[in-house]
Protein backbone atom coordinates (compact mmCIF):
# COMPACT_ATOMS: atom_id res chain seq x y z
CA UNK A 1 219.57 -32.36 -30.94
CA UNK A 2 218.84 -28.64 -31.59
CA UNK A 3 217.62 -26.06 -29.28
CA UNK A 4 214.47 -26.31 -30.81
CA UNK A 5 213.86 -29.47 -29.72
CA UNK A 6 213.93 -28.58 -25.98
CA UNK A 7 211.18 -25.98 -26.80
CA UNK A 8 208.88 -28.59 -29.11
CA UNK A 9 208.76 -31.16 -26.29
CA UNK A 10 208.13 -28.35 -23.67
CA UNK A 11 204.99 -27.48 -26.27
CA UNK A 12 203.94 -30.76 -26.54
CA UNK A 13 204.25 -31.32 -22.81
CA UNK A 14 201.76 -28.30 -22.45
CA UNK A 15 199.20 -29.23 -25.40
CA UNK A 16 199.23 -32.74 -23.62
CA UNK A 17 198.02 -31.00 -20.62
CA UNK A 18 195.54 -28.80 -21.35
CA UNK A 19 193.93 -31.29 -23.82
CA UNK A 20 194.05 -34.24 -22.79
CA UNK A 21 195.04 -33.53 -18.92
CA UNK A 22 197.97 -34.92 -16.43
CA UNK A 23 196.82 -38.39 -16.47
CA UNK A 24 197.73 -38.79 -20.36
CA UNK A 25 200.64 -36.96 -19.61
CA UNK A 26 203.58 -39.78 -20.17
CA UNK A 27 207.12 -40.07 -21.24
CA UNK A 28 206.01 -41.94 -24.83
CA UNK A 29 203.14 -39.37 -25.05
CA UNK A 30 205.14 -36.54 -24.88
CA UNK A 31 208.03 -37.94 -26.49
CA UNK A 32 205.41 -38.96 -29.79
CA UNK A 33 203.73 -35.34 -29.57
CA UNK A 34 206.91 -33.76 -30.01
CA UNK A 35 207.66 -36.11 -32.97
CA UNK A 36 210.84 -37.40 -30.80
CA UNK A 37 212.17 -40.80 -29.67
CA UNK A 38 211.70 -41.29 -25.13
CA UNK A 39 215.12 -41.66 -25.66
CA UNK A 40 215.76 -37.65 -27.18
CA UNK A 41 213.58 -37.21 -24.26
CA UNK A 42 215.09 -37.94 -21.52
CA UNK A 43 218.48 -36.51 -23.19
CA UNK A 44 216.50 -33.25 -22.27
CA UNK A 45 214.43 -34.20 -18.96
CA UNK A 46 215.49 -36.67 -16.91
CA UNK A 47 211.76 -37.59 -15.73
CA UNK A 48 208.39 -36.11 -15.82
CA UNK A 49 208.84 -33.86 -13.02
CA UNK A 50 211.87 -32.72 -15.21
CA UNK A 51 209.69 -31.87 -18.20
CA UNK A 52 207.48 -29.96 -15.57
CA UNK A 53 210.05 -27.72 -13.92
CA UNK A 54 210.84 -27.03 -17.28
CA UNK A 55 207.35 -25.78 -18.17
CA UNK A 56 207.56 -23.58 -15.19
CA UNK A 57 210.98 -22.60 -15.79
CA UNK A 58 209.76 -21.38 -19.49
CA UNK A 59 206.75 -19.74 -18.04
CA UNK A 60 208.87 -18.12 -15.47
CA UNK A 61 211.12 -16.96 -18.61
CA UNK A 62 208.33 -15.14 -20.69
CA UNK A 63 207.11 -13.51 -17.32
CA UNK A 64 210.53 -11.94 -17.01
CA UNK A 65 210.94 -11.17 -20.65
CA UNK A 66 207.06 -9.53 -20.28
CA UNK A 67 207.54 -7.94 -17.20
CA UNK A 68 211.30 -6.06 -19.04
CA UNK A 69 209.08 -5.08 -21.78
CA UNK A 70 206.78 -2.93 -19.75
CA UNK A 71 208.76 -1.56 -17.98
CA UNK A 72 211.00 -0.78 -20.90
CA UNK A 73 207.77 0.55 -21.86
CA UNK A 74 207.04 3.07 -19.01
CA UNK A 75 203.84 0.77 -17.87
CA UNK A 76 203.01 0.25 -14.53
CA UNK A 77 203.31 -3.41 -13.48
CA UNK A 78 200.07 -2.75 -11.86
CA UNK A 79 198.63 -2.09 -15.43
CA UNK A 80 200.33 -4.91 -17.01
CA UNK A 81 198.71 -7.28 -14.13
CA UNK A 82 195.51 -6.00 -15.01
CA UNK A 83 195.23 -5.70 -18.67
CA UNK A 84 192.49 -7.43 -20.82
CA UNK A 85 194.05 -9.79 -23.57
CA UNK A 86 193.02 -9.83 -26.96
CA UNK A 87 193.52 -13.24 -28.31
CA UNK A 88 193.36 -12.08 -31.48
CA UNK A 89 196.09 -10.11 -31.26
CA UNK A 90 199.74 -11.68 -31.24
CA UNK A 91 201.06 -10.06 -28.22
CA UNK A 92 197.99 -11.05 -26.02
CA UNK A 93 198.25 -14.75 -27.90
CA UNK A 94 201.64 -15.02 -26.22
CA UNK A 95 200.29 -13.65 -23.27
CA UNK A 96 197.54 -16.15 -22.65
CA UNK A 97 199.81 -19.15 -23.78
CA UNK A 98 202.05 -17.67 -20.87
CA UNK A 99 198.88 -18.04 -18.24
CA UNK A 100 197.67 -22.05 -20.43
CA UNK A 101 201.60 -23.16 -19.34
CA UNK A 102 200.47 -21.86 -15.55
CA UNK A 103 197.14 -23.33 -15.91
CA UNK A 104 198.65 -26.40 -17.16
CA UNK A 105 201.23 -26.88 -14.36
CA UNK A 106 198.61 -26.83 -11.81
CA UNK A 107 196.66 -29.39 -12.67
CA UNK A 108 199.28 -31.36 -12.89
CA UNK A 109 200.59 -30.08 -8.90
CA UNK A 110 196.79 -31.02 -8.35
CA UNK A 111 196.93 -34.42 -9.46
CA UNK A 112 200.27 -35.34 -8.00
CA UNK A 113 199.48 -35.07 -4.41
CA UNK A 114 199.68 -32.29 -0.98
CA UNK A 115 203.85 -32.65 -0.85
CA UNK A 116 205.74 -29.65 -2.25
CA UNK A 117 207.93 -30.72 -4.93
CA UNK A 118 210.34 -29.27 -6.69
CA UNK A 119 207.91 -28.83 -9.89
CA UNK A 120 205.44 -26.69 -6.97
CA UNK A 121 208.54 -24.73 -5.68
CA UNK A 122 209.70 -23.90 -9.17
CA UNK A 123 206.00 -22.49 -9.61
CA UNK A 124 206.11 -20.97 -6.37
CA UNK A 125 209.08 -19.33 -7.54
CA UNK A 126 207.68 -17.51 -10.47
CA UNK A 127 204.95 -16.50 -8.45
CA UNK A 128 206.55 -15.18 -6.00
CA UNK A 129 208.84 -13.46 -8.59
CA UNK A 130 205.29 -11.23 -9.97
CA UNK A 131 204.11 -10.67 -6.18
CA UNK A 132 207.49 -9.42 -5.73
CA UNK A 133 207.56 -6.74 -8.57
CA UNK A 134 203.47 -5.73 -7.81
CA UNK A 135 204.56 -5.08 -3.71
CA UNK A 136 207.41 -3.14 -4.79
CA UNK A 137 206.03 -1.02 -6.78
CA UNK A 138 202.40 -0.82 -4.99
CA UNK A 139 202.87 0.69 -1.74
CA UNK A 140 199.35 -0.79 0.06
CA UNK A 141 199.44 -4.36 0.30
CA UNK A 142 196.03 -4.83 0.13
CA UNK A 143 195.60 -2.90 -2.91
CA UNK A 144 198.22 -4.80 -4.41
CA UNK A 145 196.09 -8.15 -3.51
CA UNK A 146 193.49 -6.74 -5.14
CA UNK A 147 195.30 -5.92 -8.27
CA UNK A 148 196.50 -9.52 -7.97
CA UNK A 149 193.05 -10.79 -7.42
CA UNK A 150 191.29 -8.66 -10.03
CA UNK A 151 193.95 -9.30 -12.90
CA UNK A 152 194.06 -13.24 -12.21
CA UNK A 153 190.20 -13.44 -12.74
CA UNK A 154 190.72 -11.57 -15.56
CA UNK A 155 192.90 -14.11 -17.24
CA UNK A 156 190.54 -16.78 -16.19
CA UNK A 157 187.92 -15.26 -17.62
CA UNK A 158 189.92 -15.10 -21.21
CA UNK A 159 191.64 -18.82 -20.89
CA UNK A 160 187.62 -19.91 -20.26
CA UNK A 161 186.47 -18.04 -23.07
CA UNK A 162 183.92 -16.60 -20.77
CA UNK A 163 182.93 -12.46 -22.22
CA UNK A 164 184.85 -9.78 -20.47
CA UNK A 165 183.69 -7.15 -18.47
CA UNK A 166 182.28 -4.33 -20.46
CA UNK A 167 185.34 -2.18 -21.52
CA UNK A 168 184.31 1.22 -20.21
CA UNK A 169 183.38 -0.53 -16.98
CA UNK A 170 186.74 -2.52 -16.14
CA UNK A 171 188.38 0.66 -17.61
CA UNK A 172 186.93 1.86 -14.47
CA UNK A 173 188.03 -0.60 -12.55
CA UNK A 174 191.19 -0.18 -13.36
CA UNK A 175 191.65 3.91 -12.18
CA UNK A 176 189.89 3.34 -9.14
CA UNK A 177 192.78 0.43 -8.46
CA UNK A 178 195.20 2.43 -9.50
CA UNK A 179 193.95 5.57 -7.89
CA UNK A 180 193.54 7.58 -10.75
């Protein structure tokens, strides 16, 4: 199988779960979704936690790819944690399919049960791996919690659809957060 099959059932694993949610989320679902036989499945993911630690693995991935871009780019993690997406635009489109694969992973950790497993710790992982960068580079740690805070509902607001926050206001925002 090509690399591009990897990839497709990884998309169809997260279309699965945002549309349908974790409890349609099955070897033969995924496997038809993808347009792939169980058995080209599991040549790539052993199980379904597989296929999740992937997702997480891929999310964790474009994070890192994201993350060398801005700071390739001379931007402030602290701005790229707190910038509005556009999902009209392709860059913010990635972005927000980035934050749907988080989203996604969740609810399936939700619906799986209290024990950490290795699909949580993977996500745990990449989350640690943003705190990381945002504490080293912000030297309050409660201002970096509130960057972390303030840019997360941000994103929720955008994968909801809900409006944003007026832009001269959250521009606003912003300075005061980053003390400008």
């Amino acid at each position: 199988m090509s690399p591009g099959t990897r990839d497709r059932i990884l998309d169809a694993l997260e279309t699965l779960l945002l549309e349908r949610g974790a409890a349609q989320m099955t070897l033969d679902n995924v496997a038809a979704a993808a347009g792939v036989s169980k058995g080209g499945l599991l040549y790539h993911f052993k199980s379904k936690d597989a296929l999740l630690v992937g997702l997480v693995h891929r999310l964790g991935e474009r994070a890192r790819a994201q993350l060398d871009e801005t700071r390739a780019s001379g931007t402030s993690i602290a701005e790229w944690y707190l910038q509005t997406p556009d999902p009209t635009t392709q860059a913010d489109a990635v972005e927000l399919a980035l934050y749907r694969s988080l989203l996604a992973t969740m609810r399936t950790i939700d619906a799986s049960g209290s024990e950490p497993d290795e699909v949580q710790l993977a996500l745990d992982g990449v989350m640690t791996a943003w705190s990381d960068g945002l504490d080293a580079e912000v030297d309050d740690p409660v201002r970096a919690d509130t960057i972390r805070l303030v840019g997360d509902g941000v994103y929720l607001r955008a994968l909801l659809g809900l409006p944003q926050i007026e832009p001269a206001r959250y521009r606003a925002v912003v300075d005061r957060l980053l003390e400008r």
